[in-house]
C-alpha atoms as a PDB file:
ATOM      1  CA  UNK A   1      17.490 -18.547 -28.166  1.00  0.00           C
ATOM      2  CA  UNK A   2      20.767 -17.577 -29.330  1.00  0.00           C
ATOM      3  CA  UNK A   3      23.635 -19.329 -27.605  1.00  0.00           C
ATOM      4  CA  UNK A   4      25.419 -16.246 -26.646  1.00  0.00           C
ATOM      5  CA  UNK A   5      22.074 -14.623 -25.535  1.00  0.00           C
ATOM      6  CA  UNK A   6      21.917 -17.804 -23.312  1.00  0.00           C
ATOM      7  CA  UNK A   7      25.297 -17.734 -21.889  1.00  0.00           C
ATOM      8  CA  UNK A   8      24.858 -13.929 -20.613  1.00  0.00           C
ATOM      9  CA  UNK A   9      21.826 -14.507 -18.976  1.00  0.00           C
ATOM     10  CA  UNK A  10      23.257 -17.280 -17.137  1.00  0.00           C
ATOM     11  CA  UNK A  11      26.017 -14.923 -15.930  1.00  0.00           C
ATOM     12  CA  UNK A  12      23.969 -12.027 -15.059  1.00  0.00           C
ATOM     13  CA  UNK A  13      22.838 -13.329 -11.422  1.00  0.00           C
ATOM     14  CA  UNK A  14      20.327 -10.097 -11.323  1.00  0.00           C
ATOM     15  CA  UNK A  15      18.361 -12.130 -13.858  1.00  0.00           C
ATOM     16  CA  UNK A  16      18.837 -15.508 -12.132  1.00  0.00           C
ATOM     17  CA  UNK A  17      17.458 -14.148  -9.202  1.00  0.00           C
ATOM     18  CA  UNK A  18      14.486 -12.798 -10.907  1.00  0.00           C
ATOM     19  CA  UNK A  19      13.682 -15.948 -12.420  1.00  0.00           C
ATOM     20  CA  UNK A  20      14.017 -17.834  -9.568  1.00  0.00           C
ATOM     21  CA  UNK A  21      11.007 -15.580  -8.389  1.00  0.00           C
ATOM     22  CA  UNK A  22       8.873 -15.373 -11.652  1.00  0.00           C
ATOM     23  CA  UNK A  23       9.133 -19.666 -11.592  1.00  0.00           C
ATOM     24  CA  UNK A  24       8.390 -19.712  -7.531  1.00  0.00           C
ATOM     25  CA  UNK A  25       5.144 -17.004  -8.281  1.00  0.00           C
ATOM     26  CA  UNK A  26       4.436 -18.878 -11.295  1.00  0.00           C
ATOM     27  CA  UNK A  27       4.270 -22.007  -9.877  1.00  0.00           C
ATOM     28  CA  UNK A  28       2.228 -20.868  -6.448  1.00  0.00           C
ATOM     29  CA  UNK A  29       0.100 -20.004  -8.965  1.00  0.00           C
ATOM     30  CA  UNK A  30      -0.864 -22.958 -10.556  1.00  0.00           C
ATOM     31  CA  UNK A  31      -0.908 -25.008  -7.692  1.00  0.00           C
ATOM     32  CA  UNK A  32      -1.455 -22.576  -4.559  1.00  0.00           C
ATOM     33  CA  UNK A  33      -5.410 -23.162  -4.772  1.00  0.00           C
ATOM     34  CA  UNK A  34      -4.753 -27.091  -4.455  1.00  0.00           C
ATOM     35  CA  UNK A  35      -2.206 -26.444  -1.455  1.00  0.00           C
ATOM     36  CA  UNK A  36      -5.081 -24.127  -0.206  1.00  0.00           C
ATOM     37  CA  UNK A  37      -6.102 -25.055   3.405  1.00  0.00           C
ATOM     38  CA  UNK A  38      -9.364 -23.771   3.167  1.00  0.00           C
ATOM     39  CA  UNK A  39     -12.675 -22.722   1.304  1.00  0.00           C
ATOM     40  CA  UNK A  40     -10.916 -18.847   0.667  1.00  0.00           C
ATOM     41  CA  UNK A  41     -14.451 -17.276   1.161  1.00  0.00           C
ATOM     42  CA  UNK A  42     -15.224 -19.454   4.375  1.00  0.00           C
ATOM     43  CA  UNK A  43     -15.619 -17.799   7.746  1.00  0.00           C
ATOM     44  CA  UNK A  44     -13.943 -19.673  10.916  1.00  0.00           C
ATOM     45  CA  UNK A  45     -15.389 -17.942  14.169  1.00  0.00           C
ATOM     46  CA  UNK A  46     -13.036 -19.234  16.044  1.00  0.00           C
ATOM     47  CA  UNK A  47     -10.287 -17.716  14.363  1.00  0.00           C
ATOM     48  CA  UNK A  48     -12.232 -14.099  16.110  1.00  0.00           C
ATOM     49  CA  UNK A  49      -9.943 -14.453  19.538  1.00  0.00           C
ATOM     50  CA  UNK A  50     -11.676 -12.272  21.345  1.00  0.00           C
ATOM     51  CA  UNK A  51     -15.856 -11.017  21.244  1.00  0.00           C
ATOM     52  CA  UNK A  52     -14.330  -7.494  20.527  1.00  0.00           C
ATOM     53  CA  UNK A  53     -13.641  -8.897  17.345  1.00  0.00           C
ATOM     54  CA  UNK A  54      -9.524  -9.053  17.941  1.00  0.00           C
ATOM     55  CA  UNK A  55      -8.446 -10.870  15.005  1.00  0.00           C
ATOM     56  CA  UNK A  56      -6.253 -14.746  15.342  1.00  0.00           C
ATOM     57  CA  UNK A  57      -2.118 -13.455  14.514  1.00  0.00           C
ATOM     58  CA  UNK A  58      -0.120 -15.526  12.934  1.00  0.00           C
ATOM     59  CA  UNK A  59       0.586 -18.759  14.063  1.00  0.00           C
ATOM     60  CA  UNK A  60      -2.226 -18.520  16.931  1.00  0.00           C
ATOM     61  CA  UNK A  61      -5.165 -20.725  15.511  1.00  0.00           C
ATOM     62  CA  UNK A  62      -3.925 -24.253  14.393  1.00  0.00           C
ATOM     63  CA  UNK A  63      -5.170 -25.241  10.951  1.00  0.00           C
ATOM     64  CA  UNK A  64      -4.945 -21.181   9.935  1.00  0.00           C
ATOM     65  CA  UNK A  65      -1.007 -20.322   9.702  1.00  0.00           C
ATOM     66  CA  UNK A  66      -1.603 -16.668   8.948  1.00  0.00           C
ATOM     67  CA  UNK A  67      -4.511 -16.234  10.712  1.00  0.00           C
ATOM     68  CA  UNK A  68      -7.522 -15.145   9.825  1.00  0.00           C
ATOM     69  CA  UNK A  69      -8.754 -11.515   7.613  1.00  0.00           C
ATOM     70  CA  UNK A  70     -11.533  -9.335   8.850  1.00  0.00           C
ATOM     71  CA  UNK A  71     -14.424 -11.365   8.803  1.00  0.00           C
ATOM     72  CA  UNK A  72     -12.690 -14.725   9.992  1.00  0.00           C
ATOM     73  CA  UNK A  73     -11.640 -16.298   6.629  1.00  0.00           C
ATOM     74  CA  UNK A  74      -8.296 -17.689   6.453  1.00  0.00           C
ATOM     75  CA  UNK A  75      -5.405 -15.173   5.172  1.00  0.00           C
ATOM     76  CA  UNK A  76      -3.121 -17.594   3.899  1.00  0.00           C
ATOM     77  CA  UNK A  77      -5.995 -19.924   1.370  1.00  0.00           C
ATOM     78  CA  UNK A  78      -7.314 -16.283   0.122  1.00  0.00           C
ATOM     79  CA  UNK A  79      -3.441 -15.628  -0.626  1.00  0.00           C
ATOM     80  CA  UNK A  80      -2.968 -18.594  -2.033  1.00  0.00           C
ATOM     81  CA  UNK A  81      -6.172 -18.209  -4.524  1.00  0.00           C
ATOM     82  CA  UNK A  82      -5.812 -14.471  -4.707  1.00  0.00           C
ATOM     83  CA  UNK A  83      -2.334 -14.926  -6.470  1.00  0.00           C
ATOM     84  CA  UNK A  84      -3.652 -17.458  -8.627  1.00  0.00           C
ATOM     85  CA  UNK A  85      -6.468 -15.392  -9.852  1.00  0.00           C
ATOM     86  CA  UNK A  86      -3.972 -11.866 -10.340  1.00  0.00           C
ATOM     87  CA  UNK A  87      -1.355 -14.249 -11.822  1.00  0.00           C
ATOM     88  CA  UNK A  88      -4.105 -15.371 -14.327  1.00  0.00           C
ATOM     89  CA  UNK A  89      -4.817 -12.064 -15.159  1.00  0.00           C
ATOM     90  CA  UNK A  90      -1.836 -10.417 -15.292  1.00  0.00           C
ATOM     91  CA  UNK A  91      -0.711 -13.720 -18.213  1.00  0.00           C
ATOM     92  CA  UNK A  92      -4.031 -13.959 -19.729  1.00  0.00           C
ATOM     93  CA  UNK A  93      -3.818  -9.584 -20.462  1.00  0.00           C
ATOM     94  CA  UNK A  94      -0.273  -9.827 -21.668  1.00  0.00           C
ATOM     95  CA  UNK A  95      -0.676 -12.841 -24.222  1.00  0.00           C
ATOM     96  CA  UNK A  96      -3.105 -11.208 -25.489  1.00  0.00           C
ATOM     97  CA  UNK A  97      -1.185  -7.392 -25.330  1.00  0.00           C
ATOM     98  CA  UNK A  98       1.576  -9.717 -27.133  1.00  0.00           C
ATOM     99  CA  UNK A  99      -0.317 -10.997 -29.895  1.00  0.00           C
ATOM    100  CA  UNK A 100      -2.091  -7.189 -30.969  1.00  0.00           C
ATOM    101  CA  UNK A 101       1.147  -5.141 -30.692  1.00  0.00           C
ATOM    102  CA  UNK A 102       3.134  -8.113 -32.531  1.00  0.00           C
ATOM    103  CA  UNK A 103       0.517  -8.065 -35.509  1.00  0.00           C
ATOM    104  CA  UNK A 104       0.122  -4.100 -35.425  1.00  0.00           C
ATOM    105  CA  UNK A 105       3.927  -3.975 -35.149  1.00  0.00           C
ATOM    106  CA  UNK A 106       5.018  -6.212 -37.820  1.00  0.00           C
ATOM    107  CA  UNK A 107       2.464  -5.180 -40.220  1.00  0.00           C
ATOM    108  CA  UNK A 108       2.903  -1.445 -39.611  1.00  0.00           C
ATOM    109  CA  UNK A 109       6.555  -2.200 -40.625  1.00  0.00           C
ATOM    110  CA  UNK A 110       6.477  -4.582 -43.111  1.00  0.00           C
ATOM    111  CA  UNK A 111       3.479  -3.044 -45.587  1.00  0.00           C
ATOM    112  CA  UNK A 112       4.130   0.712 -44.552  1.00  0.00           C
ATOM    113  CA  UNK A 113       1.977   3.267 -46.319  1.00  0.00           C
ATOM    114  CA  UNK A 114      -1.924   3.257 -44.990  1.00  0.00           C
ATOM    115  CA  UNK A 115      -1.352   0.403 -42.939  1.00  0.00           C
ATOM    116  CA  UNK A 116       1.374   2.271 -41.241  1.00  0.00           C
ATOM    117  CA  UNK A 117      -0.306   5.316 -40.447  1.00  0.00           C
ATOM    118  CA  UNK A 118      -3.354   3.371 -39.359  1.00  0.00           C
ATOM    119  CA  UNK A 119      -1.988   1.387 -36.563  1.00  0.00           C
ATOM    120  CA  UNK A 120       0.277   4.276 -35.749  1.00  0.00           C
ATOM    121  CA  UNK A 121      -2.259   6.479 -35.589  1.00  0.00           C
ATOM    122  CA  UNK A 122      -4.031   4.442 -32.867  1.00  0.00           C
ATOM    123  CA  UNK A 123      -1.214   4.027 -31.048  1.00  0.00           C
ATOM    124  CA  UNK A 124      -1.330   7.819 -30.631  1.00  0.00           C
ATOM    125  CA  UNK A 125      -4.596   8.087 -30.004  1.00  0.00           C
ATOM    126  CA  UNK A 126      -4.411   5.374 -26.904  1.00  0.00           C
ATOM    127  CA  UNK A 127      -1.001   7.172 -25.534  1.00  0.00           C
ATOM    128  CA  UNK A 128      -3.055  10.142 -25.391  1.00  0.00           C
ATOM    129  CA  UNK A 129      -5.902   8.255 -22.968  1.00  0.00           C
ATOM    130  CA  UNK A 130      -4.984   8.411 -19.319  1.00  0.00           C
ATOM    131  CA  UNK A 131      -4.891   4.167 -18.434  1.00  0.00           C
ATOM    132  CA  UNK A 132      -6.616   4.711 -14.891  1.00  0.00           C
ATOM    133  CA  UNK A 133      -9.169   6.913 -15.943  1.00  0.00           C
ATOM    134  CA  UNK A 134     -10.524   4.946 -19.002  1.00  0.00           C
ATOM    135  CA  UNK A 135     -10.818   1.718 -17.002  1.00  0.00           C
ATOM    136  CA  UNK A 136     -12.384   3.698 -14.201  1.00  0.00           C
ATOM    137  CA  UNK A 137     -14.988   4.592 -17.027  1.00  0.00           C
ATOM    138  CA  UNK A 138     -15.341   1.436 -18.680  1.00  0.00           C
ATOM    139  CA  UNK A 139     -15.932  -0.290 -15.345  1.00  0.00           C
ATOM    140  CA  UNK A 140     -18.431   1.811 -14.507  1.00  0.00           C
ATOM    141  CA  UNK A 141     -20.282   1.593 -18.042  1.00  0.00           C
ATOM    142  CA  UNK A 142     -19.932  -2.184 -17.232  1.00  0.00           C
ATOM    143  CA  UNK A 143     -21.495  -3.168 -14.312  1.00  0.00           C
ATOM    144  CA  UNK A 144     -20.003  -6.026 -12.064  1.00  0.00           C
ATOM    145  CA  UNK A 145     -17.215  -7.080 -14.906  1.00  0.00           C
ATOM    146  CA  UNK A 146     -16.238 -10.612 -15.150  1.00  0.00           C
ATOM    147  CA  UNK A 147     -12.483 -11.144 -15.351  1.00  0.00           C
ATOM    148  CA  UNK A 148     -12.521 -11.458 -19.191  1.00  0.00           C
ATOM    149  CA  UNK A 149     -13.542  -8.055 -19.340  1.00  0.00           C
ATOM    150  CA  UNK A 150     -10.742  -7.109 -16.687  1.00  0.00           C
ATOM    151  CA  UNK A 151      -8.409  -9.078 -18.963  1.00  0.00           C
ATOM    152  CA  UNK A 152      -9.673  -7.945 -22.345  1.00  0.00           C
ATOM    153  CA  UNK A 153     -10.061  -3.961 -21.232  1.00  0.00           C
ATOM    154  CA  UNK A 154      -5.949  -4.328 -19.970  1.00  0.00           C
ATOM    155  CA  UNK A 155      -4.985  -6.264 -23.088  1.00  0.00           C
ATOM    156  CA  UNK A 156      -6.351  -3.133 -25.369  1.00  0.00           C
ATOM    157  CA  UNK A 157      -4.787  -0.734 -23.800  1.00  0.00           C
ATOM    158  CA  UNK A 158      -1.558  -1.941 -22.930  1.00  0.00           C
ATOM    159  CA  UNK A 159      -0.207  -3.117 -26.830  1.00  0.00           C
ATOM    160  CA  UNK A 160       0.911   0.552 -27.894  1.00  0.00           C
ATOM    161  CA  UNK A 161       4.821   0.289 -26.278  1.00  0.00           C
ATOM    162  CA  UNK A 162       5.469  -3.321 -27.648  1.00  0.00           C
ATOM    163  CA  UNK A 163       3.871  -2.317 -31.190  1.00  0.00           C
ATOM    164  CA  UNK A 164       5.835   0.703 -31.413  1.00  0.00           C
ATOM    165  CA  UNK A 165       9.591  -0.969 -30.722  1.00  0.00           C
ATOM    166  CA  UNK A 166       8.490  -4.060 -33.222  1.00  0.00           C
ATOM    167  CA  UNK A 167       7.887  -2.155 -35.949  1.00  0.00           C
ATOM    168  CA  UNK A 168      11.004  -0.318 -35.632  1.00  0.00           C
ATOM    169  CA  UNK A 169      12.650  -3.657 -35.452  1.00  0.00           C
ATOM    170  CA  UNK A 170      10.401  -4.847 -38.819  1.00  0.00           C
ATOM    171  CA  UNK A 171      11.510  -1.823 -40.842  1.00  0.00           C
ATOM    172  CA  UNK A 172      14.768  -2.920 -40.362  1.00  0.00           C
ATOM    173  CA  UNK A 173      14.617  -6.493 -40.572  1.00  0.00           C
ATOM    174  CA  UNK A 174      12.715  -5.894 -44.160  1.00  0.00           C
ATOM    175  CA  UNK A 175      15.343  -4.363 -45.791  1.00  0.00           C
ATOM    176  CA  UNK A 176      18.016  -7.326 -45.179  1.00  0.00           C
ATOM    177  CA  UNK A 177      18.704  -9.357 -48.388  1.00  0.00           C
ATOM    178  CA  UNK A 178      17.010 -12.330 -47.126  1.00  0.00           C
ATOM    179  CA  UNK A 179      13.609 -10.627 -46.983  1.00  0.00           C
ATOM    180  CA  UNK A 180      14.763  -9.282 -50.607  1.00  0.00           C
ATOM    181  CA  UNK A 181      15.090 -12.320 -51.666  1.00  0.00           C
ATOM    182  CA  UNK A 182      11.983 -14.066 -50.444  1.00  0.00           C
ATOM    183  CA  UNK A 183       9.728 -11.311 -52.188  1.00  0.00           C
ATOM    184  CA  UNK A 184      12.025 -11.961 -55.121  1.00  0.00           C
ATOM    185  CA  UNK A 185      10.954 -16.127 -55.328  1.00  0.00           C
ATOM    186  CA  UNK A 186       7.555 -14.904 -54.783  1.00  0.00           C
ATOM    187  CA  UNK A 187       6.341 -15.914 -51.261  1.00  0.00           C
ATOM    188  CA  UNK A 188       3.390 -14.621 -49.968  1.00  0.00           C
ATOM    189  CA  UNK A 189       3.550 -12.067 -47.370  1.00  0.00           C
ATOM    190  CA  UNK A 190       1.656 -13.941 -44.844  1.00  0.00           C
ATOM    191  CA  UNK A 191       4.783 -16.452 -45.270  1.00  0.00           C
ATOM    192  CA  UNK A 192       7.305 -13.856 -44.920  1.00  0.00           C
ATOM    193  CA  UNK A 193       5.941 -12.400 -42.187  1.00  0.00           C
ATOM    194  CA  UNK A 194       5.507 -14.989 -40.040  1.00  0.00           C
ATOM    195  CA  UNK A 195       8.164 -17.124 -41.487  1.00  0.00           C
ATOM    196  CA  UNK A 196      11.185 -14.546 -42.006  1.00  0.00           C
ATOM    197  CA  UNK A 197       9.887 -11.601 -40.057  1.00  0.00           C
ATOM    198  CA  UNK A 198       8.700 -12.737 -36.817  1.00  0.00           C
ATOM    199  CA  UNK A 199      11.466 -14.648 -36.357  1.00  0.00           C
ATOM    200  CA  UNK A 200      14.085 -11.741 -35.847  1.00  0.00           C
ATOM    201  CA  UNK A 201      12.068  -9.607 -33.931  1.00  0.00           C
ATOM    202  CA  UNK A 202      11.279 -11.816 -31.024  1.00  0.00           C
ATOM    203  CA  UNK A 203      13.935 -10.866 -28.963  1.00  0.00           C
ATOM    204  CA  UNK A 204      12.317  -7.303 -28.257  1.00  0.00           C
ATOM    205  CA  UNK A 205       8.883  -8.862 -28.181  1.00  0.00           C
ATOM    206  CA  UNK A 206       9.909 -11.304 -25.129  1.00  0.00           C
ATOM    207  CA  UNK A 207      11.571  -8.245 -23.438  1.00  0.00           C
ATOM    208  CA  UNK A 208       8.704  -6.190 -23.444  1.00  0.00           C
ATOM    209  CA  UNK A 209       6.643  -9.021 -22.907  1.00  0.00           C
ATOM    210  CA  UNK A 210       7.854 -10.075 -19.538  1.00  0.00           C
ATOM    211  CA  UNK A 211       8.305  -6.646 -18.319  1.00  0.00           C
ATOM    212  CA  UNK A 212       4.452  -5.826 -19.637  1.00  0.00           C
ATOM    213  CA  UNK A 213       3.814  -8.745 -17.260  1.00  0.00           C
ATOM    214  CA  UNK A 214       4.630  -7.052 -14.318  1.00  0.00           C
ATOM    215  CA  UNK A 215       2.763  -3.971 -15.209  1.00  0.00           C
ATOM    216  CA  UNK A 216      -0.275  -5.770 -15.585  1.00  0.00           C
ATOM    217  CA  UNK A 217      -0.119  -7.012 -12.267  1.00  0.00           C
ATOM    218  CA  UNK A 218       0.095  -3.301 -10.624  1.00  0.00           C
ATOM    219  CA  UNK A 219      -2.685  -2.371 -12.988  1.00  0.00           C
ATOM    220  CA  UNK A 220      -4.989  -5.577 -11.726  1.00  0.00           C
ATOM    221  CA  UNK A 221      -3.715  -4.545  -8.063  1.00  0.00           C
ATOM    222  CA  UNK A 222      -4.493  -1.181  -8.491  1.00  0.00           C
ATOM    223  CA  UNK A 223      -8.126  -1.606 -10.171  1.00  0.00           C
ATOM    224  CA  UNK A 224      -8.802  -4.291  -7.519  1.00  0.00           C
ATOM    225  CA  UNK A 225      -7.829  -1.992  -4.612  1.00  0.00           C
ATOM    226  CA  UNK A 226     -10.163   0.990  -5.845  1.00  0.00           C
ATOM    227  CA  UNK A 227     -12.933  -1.570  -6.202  1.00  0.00           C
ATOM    228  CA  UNK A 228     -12.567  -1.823 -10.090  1.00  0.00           C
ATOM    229  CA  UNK A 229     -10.957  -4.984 -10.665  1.00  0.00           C
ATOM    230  CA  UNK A 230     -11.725  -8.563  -9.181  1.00  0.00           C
ATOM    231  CA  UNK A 231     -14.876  -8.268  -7.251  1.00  0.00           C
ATOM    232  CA  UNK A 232     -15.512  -9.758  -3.820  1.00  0.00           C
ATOM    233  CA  UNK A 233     -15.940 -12.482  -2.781  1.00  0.00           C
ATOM    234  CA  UNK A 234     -13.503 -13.394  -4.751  1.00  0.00           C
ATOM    235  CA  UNK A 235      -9.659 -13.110  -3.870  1.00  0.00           C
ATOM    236  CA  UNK A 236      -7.241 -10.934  -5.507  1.00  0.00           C
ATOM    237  CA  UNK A 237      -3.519  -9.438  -3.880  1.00  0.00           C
ATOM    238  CA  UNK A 238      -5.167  -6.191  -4.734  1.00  0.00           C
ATOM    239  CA  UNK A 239      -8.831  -6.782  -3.604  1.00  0.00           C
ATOM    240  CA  UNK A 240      -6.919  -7.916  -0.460  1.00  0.00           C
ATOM    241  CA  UNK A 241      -4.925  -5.046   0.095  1.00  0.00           C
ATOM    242  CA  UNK A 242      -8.547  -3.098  -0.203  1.00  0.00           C
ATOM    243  CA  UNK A 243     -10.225  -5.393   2.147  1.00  0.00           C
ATOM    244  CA  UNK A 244      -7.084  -4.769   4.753  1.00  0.00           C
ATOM    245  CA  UNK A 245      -7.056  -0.950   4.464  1.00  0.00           C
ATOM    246  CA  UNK A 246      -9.527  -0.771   7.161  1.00  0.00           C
ATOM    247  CA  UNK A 247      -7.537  -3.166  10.023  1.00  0.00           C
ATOM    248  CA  UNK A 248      -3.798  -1.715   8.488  1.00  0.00           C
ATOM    249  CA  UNK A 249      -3.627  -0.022  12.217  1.00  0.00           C
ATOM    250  CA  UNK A 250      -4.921  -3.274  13.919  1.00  0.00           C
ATOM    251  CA  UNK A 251      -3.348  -5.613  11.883  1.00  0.00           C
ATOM    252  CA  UNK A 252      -1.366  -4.495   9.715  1.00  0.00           C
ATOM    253  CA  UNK A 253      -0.460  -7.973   8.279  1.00  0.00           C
ATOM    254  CA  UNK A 254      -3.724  -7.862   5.854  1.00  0.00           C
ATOM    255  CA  UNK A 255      -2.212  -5.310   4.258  1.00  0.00           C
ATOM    256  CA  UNK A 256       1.556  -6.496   4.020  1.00  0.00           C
ATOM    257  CA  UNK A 257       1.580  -9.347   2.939  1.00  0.00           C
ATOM    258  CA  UNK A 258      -0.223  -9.097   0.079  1.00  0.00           C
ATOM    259  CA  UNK A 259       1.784  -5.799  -0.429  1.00  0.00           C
ATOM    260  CA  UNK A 260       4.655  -7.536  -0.132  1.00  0.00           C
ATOM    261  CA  UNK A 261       3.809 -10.565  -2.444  1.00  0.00           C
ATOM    262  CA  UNK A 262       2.844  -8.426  -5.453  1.00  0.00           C
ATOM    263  CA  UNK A 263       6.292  -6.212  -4.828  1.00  0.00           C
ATOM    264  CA  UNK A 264       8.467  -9.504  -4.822  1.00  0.00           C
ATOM    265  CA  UNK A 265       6.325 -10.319  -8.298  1.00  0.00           C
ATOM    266  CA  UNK A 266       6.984  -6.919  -9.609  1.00  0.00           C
ATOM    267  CA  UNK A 267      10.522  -7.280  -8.446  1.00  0.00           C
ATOM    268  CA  UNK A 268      10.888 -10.602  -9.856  1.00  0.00           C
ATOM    269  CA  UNK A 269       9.401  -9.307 -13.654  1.00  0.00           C
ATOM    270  CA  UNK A 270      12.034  -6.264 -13.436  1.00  0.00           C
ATOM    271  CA  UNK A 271      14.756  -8.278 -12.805  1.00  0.00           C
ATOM    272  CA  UNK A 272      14.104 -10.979 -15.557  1.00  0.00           C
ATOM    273  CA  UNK A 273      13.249  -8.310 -18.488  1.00  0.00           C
ATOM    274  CA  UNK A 274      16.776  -6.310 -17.665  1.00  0.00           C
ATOM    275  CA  UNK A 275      18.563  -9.700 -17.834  1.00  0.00           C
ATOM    276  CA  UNK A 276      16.845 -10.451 -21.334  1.00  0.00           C
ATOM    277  CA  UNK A 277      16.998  -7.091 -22.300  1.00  0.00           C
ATOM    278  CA  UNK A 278      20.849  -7.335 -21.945  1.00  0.00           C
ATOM    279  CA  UNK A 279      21.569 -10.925 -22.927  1.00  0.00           C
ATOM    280  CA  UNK A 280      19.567 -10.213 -26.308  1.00  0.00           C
ATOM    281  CA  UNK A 281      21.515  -6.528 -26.905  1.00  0.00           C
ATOM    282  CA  UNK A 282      24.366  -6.047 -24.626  1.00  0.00           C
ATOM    283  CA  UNK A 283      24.986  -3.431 -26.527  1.00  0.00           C
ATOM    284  CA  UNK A 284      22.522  -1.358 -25.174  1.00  0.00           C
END
């Protein structure tokens, strides 16, 4: 990173803040199913207070902090794993978001001509396809998806925005003289590309990146809560916030914490790409 770019992130505190957040969400992550109290998909009766099926608040049941979800498993170990496994989505769809719009972006740019209007082209045609409703179809076609396919269906249709800005950045980074130059000595333009090119047009691509992070996660959240993404059993902030819908009079707790977990994410994700955004063009 540039050493100016450095120094004005360090001085915008909005972006501090936000990677404080990304780093403490990042980090629960990794290492919230260890810290896990529980099986996340194991019932505890006695965490059902009453036999009208009143559900354990927080802090009433030793052993289960936040108490227990609808059928008596504990709230906190299926927040714990459900972040991991949205977290691991929500990186896993963006690396691979990264790495399509990067090579349609910096190809598009670089060659121009067919290859331009080919990637462009598809760009279009994706733009034109309504996100929700094509992953409502393809889930359907698909039945039960595994998470690849919930990572891999995200990934495709998320790369248009990041390989639109980077190859305006590559037609302008391939008229500099150095680029001249290189062409001139003969280097290949695998070499060039990935040598000279890529180079200079990572600052957008980290911008967009982290920011693409955070719409990934309200994408996974949002397919999860219509019963499209991560599929139960299994934990996810949005299969939770599905699963709570039902008690959100009752208790509204199932509902708002997980809620408010994937907004302090979000938040986090917003923050951090703004900082970038302005510590690598503070012109802008």
């Amino acid at each position: 990173m540039d050493p100016r770019a450095w120094r004005r992130f360090r001085k915008n505190k909005g972006a501090l803040f936000g990677g404080v957040l990304v780093l403490f969400v990042t980090l629960t992550a990794m290492f919230g199913p260890l810290l896990a109290p529980h099986d996340p998909n194991e019932q505890f009766r006695d965490t059902l207070i009453a036999d009208d099926g009143t559900l354990a608040g927080i802090g009433q049941i030793a052993g289960h902090l936040l108490g227990a979800d609808g059928i008596g498993r504990d709230h906190l170990s299926r927040l714990l794993h459900g972040g991991s496994i949205s977290m691991l989505v929500a990186y896993f769809a963006t690396a691979l978001a990264i790495a399509i719009g990067t090579f349609a972006g910096i190809t598009a740019g670089y060659f121009g001509g067919f290859v331009d209007t080919l990637w462009m082209r598809g760009v279009d045609l994706l733009l034109s396809l309504p996100f929700l409703l094509v992953a409502i179809a393809l889930v359907r076609v698909i039945d039960d998806p595994a998470l690849w396919v919930l990572v891999l269906m995200m990934a495709l249709l998320s790369w248009t925005t990041l390989a639109r800005v980077t190859r305006a950045k590559t037609m302008q980074v391939r008229e500099l003289e150095f680029i001249q130059a290189a062409r001139a000595l003969g280097m290949s333009h695998t070499r060039i590309l990935f040598r000279h090119v890529l180079p200079n047009v990572l600052g957008p691509i980290i911008v967009l990146g982290t920011t693409l992070v955070a719409r990934m996660i309200l994408f996974e959240s949002a397919l999860s809560f219509l019963g499209l993404g991560v599929q139960p059993p299994q934990a996810s902030w949005g299969s939770m916030l599905q699963e709570g819908q039902a008690l959100l009079d009752a208790t509204p707790r199932l509902m708002l914490l997980p809620a408010a977990l994937i907004t302090m994410t979000v938040f986090g994700f917003n923050l951090l790409g703004e900082g970038l955004r302005d510590a690598f063009d503070p012109k802008d």
